[in-house]
C-alpha atoms as a PDB file:
ATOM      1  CA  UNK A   1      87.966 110.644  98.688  1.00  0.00           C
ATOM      2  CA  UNK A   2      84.644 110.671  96.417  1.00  0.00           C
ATOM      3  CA  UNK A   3      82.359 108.109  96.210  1.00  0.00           C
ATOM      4  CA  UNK A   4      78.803 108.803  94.389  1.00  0.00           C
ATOM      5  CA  UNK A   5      75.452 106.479  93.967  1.00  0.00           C
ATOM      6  CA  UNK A   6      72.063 106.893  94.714  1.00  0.00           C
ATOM      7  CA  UNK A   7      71.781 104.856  98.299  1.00  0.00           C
ATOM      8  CA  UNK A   8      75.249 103.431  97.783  1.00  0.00           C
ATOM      9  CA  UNK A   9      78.660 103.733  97.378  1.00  0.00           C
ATOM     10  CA  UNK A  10      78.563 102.499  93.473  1.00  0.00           C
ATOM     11  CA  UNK A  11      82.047 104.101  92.560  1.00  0.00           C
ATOM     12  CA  UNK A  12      85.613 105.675  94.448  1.00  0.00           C
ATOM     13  CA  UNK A  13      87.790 108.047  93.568  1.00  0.00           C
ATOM     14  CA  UNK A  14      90.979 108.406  95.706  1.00  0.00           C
ATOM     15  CA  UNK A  15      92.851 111.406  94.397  1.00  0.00           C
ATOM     16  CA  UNK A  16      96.028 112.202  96.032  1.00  0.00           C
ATOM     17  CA  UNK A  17      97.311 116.019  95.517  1.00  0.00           C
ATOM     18  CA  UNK A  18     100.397 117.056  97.442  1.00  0.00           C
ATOM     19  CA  UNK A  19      98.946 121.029  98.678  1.00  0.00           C
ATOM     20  CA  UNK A  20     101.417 123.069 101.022  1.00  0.00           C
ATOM     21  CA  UNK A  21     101.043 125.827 102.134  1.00  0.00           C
ATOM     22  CA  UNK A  22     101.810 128.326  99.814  1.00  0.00           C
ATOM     23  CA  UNK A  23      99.509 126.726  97.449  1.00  0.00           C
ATOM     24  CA  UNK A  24      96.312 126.560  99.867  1.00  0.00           C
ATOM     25  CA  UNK A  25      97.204 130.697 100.433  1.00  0.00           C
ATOM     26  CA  UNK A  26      96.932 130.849  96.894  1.00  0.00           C
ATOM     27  CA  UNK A  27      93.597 129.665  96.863  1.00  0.00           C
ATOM     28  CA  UNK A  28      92.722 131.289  99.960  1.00  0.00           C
ATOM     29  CA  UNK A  29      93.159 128.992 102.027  1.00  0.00           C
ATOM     30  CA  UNK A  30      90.664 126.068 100.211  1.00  0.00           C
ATOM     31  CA  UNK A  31      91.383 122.584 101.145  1.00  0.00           C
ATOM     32  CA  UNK A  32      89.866 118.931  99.580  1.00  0.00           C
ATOM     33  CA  UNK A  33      87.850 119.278  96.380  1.00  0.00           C
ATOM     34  CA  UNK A  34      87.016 122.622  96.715  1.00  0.00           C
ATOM     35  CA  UNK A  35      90.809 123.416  96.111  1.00  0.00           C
ATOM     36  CA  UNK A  36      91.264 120.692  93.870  1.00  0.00           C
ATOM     37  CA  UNK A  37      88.029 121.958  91.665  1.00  0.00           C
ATOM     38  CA  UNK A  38      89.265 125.334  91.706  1.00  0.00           C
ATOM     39  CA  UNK A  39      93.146 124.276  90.792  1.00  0.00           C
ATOM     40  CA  UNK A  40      91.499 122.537  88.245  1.00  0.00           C
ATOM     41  CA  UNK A  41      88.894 125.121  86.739  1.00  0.00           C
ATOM     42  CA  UNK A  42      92.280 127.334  86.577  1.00  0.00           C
ATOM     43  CA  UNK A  43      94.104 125.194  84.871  1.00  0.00           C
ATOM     44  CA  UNK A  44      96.984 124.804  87.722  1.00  0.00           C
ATOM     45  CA  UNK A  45      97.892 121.043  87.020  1.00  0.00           C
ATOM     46  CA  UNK A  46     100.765 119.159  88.378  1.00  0.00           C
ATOM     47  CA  UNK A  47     103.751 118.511  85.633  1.00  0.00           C
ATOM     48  CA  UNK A  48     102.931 115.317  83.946  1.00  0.00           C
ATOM     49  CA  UNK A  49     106.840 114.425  84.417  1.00  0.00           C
ATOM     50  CA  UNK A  50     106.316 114.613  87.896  1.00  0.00           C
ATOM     51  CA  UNK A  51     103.349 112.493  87.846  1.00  0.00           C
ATOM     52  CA  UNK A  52     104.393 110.163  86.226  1.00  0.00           C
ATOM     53  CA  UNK A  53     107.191 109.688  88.748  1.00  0.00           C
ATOM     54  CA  UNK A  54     105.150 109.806  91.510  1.00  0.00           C
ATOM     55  CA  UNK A  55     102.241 107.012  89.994  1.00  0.00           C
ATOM     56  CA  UNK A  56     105.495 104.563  89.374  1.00  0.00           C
ATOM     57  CA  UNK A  57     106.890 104.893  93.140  1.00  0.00           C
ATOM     58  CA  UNK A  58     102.921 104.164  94.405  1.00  0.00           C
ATOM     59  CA  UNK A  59     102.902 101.225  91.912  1.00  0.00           C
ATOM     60  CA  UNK A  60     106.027  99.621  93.399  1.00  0.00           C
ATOM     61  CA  UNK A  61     104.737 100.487  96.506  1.00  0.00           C
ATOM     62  CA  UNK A  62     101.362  98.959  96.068  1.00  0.00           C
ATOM     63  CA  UNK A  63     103.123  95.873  95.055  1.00  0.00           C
ATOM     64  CA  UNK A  64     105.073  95.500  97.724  1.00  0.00           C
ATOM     65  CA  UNK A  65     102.182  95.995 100.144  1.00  0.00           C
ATOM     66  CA  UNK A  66     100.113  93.558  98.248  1.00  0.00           C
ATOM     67  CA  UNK A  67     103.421  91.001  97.941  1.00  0.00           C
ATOM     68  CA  UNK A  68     103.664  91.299 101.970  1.00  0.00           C
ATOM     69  CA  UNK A  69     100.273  90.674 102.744  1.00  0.00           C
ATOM     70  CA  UNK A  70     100.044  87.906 100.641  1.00  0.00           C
ATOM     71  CA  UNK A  71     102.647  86.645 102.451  1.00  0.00           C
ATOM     72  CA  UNK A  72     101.441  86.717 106.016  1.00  0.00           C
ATOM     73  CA  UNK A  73      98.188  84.917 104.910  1.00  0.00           C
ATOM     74  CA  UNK A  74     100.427  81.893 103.811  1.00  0.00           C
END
């Protein structure tokens, strides 16, 4: 999670990177957004296929999360 501002949260970003193992030993063992700055700087990006994918599923799942709570406030 990232959040910048001068005295105050003013903006959030919530990136979510799937890391095993084998990837952190690549990077020597960097976690968070020293890895992901690094991946990034190297050009090691995640197939857009699978990303793709991966934001649909969170969509639906986001929905349904919203769709339930909505639900138990009525």
């Amino acid at each position: 999670m990232w959040s910048y501002g001068r005295d105050a949260r003013k903006h959030l970003h919530i990136a979510v990177q799937p890391v095993t193992a084998e990837v952190r030993a690549r990077y020597g063992g960097l976690r968070s957004e020293q890895l992901q700055a690094r991946m990034l700087a190297e050009g090691d990006e995640p197939d857009i296929t699978e990303v793709e994918q991966y934001c649909e599923r969170a969509r639906e799942l986001f929905r349904a999360i919203a769709d339930n709570s909505a639900e138990d406030r009525s």
